[in-house]
C-alpha atoms as a PDB file:
ATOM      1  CA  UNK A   1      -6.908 -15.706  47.338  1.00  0.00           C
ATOM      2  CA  UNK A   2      -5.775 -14.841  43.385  1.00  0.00           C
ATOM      3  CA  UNK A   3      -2.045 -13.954  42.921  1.00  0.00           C
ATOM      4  CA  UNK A   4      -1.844 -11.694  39.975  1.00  0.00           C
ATOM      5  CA  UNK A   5       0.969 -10.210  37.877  1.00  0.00           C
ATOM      6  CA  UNK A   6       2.461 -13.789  37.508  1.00  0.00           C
ATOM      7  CA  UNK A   7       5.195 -14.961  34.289  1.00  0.00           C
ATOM      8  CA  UNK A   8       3.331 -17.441  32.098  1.00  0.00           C
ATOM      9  CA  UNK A   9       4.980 -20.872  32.001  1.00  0.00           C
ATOM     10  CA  UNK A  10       6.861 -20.062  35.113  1.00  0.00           C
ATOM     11  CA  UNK A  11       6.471 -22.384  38.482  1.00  0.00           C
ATOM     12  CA  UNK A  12       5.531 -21.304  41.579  1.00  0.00           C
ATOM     13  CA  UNK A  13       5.512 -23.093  45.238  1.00  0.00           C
ATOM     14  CA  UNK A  14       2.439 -22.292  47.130  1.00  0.00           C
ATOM     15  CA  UNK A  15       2.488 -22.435  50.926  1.00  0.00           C
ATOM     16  CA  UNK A  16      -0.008 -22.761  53.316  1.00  0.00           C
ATOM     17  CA  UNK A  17       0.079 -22.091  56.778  1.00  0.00           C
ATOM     18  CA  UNK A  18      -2.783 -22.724  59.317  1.00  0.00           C
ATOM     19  CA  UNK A  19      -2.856 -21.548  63.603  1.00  0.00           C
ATOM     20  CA  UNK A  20      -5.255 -22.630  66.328  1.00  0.00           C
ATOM     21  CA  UNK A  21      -5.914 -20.617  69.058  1.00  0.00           C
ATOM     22  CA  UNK A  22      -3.570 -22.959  71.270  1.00  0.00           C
ATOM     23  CA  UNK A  23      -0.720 -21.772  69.182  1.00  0.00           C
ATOM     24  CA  UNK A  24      -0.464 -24.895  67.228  1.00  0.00           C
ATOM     25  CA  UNK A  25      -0.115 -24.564  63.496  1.00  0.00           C
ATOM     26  CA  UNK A  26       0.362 -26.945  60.621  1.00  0.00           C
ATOM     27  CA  UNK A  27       0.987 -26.192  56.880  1.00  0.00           C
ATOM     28  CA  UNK A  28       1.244 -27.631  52.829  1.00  0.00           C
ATOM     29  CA  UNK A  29       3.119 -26.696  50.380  1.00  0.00           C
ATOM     30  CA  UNK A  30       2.088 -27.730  46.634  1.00  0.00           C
ATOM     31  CA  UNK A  31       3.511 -26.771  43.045  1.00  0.00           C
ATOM     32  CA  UNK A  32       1.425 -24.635  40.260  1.00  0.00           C
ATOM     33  CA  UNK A  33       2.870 -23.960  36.636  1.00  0.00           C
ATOM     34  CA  UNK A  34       1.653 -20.757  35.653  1.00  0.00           C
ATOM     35  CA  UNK A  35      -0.626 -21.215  31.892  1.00  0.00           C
ATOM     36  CA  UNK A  36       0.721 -19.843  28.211  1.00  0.00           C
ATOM     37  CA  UNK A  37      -1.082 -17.423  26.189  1.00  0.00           C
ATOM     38  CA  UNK A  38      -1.913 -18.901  22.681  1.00  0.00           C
ATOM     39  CA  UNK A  39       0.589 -17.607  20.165  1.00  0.00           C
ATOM     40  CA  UNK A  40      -1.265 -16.046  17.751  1.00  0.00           C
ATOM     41  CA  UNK A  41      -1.587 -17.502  13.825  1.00  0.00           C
ATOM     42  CA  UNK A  42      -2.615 -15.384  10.921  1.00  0.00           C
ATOM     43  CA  UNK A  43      -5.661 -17.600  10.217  1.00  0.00           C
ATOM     44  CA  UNK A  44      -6.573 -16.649  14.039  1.00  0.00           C
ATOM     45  CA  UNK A  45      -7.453 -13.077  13.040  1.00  0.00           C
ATOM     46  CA  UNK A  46      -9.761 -11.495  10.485  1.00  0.00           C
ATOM     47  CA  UNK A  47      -8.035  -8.462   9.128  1.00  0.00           C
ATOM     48  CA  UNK A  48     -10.201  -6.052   7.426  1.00  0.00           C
ATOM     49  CA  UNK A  49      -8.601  -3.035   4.869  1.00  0.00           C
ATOM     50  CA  UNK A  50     -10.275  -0.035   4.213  1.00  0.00           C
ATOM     51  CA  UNK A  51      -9.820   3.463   2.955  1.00  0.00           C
ATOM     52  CA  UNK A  52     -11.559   6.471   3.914  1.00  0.00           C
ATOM     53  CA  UNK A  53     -13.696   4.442   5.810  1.00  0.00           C
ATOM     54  CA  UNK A  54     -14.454   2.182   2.075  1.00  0.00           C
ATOM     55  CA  UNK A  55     -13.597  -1.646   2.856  1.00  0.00           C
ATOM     56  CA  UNK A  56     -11.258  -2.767   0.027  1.00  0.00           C
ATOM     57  CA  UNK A  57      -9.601  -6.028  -0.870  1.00  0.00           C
ATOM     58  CA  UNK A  58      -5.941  -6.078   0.677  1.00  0.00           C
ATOM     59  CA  UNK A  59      -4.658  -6.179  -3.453  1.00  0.00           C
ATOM     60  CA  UNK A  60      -6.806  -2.762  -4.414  1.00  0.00           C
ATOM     61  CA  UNK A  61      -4.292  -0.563  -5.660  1.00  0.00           C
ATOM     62  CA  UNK A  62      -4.385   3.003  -3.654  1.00  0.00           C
ATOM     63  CA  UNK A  63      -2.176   6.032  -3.037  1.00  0.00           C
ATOM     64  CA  UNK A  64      -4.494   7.113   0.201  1.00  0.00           C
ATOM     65  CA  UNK A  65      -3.621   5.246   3.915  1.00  0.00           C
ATOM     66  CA  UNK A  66      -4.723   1.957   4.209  1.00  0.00           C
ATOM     67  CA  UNK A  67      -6.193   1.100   7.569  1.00  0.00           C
ATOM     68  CA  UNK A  68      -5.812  -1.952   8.900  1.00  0.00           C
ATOM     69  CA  UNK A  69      -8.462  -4.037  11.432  1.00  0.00           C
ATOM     70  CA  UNK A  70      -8.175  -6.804  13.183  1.00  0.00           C
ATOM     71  CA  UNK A  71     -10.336  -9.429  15.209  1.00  0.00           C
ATOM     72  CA  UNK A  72      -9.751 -12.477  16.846  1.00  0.00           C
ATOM     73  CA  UNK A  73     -11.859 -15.723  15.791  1.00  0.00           C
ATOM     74  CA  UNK A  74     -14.583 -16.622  18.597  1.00  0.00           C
ATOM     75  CA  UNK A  75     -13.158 -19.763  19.072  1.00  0.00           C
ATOM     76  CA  UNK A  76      -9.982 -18.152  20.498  1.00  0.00           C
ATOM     77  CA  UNK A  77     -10.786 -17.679  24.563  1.00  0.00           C
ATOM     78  CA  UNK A  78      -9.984 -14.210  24.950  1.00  0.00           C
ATOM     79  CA  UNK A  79     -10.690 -14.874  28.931  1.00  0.00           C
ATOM     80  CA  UNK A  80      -8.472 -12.549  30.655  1.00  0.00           C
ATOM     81  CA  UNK A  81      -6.643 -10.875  27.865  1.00  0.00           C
ATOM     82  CA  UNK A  82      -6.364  -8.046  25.180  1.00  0.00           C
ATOM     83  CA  UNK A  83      -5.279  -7.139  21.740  1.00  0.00           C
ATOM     84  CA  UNK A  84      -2.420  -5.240  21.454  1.00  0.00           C
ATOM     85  CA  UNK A  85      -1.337  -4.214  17.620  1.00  0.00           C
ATOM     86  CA  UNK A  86       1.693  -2.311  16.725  1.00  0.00           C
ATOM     87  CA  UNK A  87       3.532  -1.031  13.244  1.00  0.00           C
ATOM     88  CA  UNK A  88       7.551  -2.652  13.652  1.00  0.00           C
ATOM     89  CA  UNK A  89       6.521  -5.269  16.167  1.00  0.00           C
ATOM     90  CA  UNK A  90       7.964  -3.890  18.795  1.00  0.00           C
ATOM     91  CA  UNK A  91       6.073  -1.089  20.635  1.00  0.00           C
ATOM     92  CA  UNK A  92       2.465  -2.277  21.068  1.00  0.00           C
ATOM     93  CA  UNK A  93      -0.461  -0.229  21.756  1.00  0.00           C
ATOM     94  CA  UNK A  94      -4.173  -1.243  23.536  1.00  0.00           C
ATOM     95  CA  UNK A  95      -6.169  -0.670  19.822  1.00  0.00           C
ATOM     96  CA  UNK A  96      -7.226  -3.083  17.527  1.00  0.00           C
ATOM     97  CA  UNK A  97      -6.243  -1.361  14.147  1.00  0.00           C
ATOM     98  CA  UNK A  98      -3.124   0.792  13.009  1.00  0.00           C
ATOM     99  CA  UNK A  99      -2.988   3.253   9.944  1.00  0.00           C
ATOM    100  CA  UNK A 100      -0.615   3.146   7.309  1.00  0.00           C
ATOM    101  CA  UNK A 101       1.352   5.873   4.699  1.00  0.00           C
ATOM    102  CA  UNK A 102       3.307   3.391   3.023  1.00  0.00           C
ATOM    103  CA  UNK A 103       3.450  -0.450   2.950  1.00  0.00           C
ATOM    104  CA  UNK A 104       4.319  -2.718   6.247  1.00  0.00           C
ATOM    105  CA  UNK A 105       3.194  -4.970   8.532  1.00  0.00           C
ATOM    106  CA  UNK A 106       0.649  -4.852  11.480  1.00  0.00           C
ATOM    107  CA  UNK A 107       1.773  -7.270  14.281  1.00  0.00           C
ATOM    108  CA  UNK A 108      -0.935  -8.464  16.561  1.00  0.00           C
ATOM    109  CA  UNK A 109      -0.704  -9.748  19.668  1.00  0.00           C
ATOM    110  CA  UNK A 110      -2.908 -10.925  22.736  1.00  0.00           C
ATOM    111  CA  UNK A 111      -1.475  -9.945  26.342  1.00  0.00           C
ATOM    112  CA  UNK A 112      -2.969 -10.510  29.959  1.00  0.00           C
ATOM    113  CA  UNK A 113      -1.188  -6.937  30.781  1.00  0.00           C
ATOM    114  CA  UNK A 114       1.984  -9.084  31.788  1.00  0.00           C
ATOM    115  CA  UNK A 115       2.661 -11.555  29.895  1.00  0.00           C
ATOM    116  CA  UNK A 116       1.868 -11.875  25.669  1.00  0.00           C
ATOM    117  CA  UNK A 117       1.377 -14.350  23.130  1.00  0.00           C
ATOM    118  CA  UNK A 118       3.540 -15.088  19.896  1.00  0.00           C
ATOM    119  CA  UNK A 119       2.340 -12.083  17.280  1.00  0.00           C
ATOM    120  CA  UNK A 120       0.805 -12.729  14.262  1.00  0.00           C
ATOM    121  CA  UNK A 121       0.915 -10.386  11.098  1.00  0.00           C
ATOM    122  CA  UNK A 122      -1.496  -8.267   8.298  1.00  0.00           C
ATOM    123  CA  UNK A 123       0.523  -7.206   5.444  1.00  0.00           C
ATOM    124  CA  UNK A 124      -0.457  -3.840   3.575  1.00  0.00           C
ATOM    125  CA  UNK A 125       1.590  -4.241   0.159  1.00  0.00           C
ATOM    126  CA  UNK A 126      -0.982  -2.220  -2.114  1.00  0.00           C
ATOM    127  CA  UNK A 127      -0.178   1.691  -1.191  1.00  0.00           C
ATOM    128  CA  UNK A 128       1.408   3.676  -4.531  1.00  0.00           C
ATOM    129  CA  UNK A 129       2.229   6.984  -4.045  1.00  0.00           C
ATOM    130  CA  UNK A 130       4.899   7.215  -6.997  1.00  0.00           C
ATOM    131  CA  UNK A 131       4.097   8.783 -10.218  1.00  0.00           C
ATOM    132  CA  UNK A 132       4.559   7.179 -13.747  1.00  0.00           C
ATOM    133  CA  UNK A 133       7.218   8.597 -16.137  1.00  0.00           C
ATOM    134  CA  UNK A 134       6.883   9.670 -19.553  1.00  0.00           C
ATOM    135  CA  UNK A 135      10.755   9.088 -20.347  1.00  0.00           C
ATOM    136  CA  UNK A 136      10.235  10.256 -24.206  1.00  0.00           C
ATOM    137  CA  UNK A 137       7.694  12.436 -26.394  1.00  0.00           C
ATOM    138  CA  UNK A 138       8.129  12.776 -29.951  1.00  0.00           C
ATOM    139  CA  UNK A 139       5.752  14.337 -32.866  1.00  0.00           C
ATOM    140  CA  UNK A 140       5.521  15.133 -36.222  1.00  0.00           C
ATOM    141  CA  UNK A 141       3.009  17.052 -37.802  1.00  0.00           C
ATOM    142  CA  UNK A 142       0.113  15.241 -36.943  1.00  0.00           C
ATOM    143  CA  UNK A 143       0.656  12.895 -34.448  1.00  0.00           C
ATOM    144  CA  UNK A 144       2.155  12.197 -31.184  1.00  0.00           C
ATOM    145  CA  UNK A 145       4.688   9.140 -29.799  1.00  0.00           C
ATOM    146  CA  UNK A 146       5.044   8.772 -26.151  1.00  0.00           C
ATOM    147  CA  UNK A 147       7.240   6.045 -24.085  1.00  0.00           C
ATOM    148  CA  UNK A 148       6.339   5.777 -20.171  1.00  0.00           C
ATOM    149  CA  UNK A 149       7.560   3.852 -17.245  1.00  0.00           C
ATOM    150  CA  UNK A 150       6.398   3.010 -13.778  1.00  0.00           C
ATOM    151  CA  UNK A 151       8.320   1.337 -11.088  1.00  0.00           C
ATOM    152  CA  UNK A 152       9.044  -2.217 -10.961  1.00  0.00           C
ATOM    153  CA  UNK A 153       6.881  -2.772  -7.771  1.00  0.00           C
ATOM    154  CA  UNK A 154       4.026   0.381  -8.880  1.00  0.00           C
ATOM    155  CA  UNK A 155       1.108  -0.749  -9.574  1.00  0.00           C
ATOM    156  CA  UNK A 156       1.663  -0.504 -13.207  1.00  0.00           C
ATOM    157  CA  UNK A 157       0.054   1.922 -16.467  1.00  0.00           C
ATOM    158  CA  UNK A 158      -3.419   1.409 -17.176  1.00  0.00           C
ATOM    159  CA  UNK A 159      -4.503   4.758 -19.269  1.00  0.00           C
ATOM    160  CA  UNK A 160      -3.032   7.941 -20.689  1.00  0.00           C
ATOM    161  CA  UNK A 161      -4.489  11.251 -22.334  1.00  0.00           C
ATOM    162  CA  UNK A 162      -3.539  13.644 -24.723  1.00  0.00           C
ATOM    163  CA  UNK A 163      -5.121  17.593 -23.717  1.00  0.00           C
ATOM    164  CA  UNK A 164      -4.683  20.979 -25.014  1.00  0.00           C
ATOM    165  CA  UNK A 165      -4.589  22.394 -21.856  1.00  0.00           C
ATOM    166  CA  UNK A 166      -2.027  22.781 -18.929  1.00  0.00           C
ATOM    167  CA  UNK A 167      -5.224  21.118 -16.101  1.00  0.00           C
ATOM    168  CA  UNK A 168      -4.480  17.731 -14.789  1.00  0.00           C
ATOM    169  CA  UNK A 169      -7.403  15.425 -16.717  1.00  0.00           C
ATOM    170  CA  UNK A 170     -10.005  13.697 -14.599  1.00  0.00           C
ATOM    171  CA  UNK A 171      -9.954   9.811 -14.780  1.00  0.00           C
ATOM    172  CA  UNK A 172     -12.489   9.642 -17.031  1.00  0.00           C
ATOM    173  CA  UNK A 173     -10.858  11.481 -19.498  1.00  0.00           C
ATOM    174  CA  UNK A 174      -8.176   8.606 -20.017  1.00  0.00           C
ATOM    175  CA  UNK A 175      -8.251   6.509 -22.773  1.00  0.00           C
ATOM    176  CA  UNK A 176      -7.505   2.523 -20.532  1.00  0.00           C
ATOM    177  CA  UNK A 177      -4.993   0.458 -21.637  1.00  0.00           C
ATOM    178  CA  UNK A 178      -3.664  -3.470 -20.670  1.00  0.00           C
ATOM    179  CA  UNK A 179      -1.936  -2.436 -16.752  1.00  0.00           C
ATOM    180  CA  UNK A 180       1.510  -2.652 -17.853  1.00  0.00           C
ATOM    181  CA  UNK A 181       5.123  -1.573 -16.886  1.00  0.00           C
ATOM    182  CA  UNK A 182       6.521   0.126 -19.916  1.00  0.00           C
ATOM    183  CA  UNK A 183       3.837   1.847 -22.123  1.00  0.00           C
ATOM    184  CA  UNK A 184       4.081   3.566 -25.615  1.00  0.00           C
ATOM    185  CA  UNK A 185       1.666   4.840 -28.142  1.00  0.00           C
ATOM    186  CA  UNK A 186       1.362   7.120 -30.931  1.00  0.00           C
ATOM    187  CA  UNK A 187      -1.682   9.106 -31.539  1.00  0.00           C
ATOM    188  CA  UNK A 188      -2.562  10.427 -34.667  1.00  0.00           C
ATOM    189  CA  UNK A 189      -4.420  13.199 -36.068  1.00  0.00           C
ATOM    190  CA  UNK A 190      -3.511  16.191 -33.827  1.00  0.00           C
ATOM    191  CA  UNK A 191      -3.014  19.606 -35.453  1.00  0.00           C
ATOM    192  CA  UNK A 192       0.055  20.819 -36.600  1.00  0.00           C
ATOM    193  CA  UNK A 193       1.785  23.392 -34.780  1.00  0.00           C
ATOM    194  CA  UNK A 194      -0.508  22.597 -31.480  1.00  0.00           C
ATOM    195  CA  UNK A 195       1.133  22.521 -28.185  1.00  0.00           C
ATOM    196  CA  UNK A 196      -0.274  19.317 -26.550  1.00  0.00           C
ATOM    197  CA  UNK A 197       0.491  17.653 -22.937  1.00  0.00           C
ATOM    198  CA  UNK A 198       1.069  13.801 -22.377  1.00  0.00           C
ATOM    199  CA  UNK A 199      -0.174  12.144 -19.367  1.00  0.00           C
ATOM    200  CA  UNK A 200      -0.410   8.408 -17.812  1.00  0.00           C
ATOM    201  CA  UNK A 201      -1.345   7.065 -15.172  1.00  0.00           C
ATOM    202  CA  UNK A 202      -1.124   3.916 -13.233  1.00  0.00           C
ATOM    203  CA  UNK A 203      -3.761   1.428 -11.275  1.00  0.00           C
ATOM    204  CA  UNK A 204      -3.207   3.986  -7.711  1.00  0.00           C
ATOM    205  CA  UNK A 205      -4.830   6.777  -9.427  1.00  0.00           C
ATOM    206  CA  UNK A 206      -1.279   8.769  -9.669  1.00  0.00           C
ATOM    207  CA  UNK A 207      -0.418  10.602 -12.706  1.00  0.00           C
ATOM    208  CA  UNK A 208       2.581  11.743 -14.132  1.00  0.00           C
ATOM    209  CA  UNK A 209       4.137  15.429 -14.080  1.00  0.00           C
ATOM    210  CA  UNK A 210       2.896  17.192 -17.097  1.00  0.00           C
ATOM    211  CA  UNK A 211       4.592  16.328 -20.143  1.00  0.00           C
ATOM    212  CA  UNK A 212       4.507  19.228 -22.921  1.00  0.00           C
ATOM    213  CA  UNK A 213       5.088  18.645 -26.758  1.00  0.00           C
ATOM    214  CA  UNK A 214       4.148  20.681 -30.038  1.00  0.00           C
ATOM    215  CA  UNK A 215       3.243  18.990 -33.180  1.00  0.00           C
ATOM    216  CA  UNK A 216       5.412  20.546 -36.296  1.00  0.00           C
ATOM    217  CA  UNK A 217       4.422  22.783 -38.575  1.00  0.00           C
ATOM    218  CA  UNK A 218       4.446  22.381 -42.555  1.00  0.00           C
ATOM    219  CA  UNK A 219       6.126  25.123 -43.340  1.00  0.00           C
ATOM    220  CA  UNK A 220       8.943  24.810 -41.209  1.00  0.00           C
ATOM    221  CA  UNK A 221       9.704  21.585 -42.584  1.00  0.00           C
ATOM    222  CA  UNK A 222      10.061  22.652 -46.099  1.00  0.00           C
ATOM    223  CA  UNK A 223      12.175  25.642 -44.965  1.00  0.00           C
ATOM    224  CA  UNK A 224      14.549  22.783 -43.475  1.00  0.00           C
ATOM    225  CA  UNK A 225      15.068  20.680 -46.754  1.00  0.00           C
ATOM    226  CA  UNK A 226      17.885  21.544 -48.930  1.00  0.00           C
ATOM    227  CA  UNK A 227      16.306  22.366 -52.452  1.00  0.00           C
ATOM    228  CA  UNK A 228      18.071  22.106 -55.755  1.00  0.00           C
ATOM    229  CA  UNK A 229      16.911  23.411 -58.934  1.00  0.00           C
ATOM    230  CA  UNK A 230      17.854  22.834 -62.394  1.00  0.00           C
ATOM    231  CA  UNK A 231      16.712  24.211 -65.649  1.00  0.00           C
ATOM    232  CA  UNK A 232      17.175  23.312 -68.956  1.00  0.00           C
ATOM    233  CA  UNK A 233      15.699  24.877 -72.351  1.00  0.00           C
ATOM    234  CA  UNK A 234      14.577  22.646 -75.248  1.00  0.00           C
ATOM    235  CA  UNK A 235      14.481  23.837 -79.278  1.00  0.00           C
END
C-alpha cells in the first residue's frame, strides 16, 4: 500500500496489524521520515529569453515583453514532481515560462502537488519602454544644437536624426553615436529659415516625442541689430 498526500520532512508511525482465522492477531509498528524536495539553485535551471519568439541574451536591450523559459538540469531527479513558475513568488502556476511588460523576477519551483522545494530565480532587467528627452534645441542660421537625456537605468542614447518632415524616422535613418546618458550635438549646414525636427533614440529602439526647431533667417537678424550711421564731408 502507498500513502499519498504526505508533508515532506515530517514523521510518520506505521502500524501493522495481522488476524488468523482463529481470531488471533499480532502487529508492528515502525517509524518513516517522509523525504525533502531539492531546493532549487539558479545554476539548477537553464533560463532561456526571447522576444517574439527571437531568443536573445538576457542583457539585449528591448521595449517588447520578454519571455522567460525555464528547464531543470537532467541531473536533477524530477521523479514524482513538477515545475511550477510564478511572477512575485507567491502564486505559482503548472507552466514552465511566464511573460513579462516590465522588469522582475520569475521564481521557479519544483512541487510533488503537496509539498515544494526552495524557489530559485530568472531576472528580466533589460525591458525599456521610456522615451529619451531632448531637454534643449537651439539654432542659428545654419545649424542646429540639441541636449538629450535618458533615464539613469534606460538603456542609454545611441543615435539621433535631424528631418524635414513631421514622420517618425526609421532606424536606419539615425546617424549612431557612443550609448550614452546625456547626449548633445550641433549639426551644421541646414538652411536658414527651415523648420527641422530633432530626434534620439536609445539602445530599446524608443524615440523621443518630436522635437520642432527653425533655423533663423538673415534678414531678420539684421532687422534686430541697432544700426548707427555717421557722415562726415571732407574739402
Amino acid at each position: 500500500y502507498t500513502y499519498g498526500d504526505l508533508i515532506q520532512g515530517k514523521k510518520y508511525n506505521i502500524k501493522v496489524v495481522a488476524k488468523a482465522e482463529n481470531g488471533q492477531t499480532a502487529e508492528v509498528t515502525a517509524e518513516q521520515t517522509t523525504g525533502s524536495i531539492a531546493n532549487l539553485t539558479a545554476g539548477d535551471i537553464v533560463f532561456t529569453y526571447t522576444v517574439d519568439g527571437k531568443v536573445i541574451d538576457k542583457n539585449t536591450w528591448t521595449n517588447g515583453k520578454v519571455k522567460v523559459s525555464a528547464k531543470i538540469n537532467p541531473e536533477i531527479d524530477m521523479t514524482g514532481l513538477k515545475i511550477q513558475t510564478s511572477k512575485d513568488g507567491k502564486k505559482y502556476e503548472n507552466a514552465d515560462a511566464q511573460t513579462f511588460t516590465e522588469n522582475g523576477t520569475m521564481y521557479v519551483v519544483l512541487t510533488d502537488g503537496k509539498n515544494y522545494g526552495g524557489s530559485a530565480g530568472g531576472t528580466v532587467t533589460n525591458i525599456d519602454k521610456t522615451r529619451p528627452i531632448i531637454t534643449e534645441a537651439t539654432t542659428t542660421t545654419n545649424s542646429i544644437s540639441i541636449k538629450a537625456t535618458d533615464e539613469e537605468k534606460g538603456s542609454g542614447i545611441v543615435g539621433y536624426s535631424i528631418t524635414t518632415t513631421s514622420s517618425q524616422p526609421r532606424s536606419e535613418e539615425f546617424t549612431p553615436v557612443n550609448n550614452t546618458k546625456e547626449f548633445s550635438t550641433t549639426i551644421n549646414n541646414q538652411i536658414q529659415g527651415t523648420t527641422y525636427y530633432a530626434w534620439v533614440k536609445d539602445k530599446a529602439e524608443n524615440i523621443n516625442e518630436v522635437k520642432t526647431v527653425k533655423t533663423e533667417n538673415v534678414t531678420d537678424l539684421i532687422k534686430d541689430v541697432n544700426l548707427t550711421f555717421s557722415y562726415s564731408t571732407t574739402g
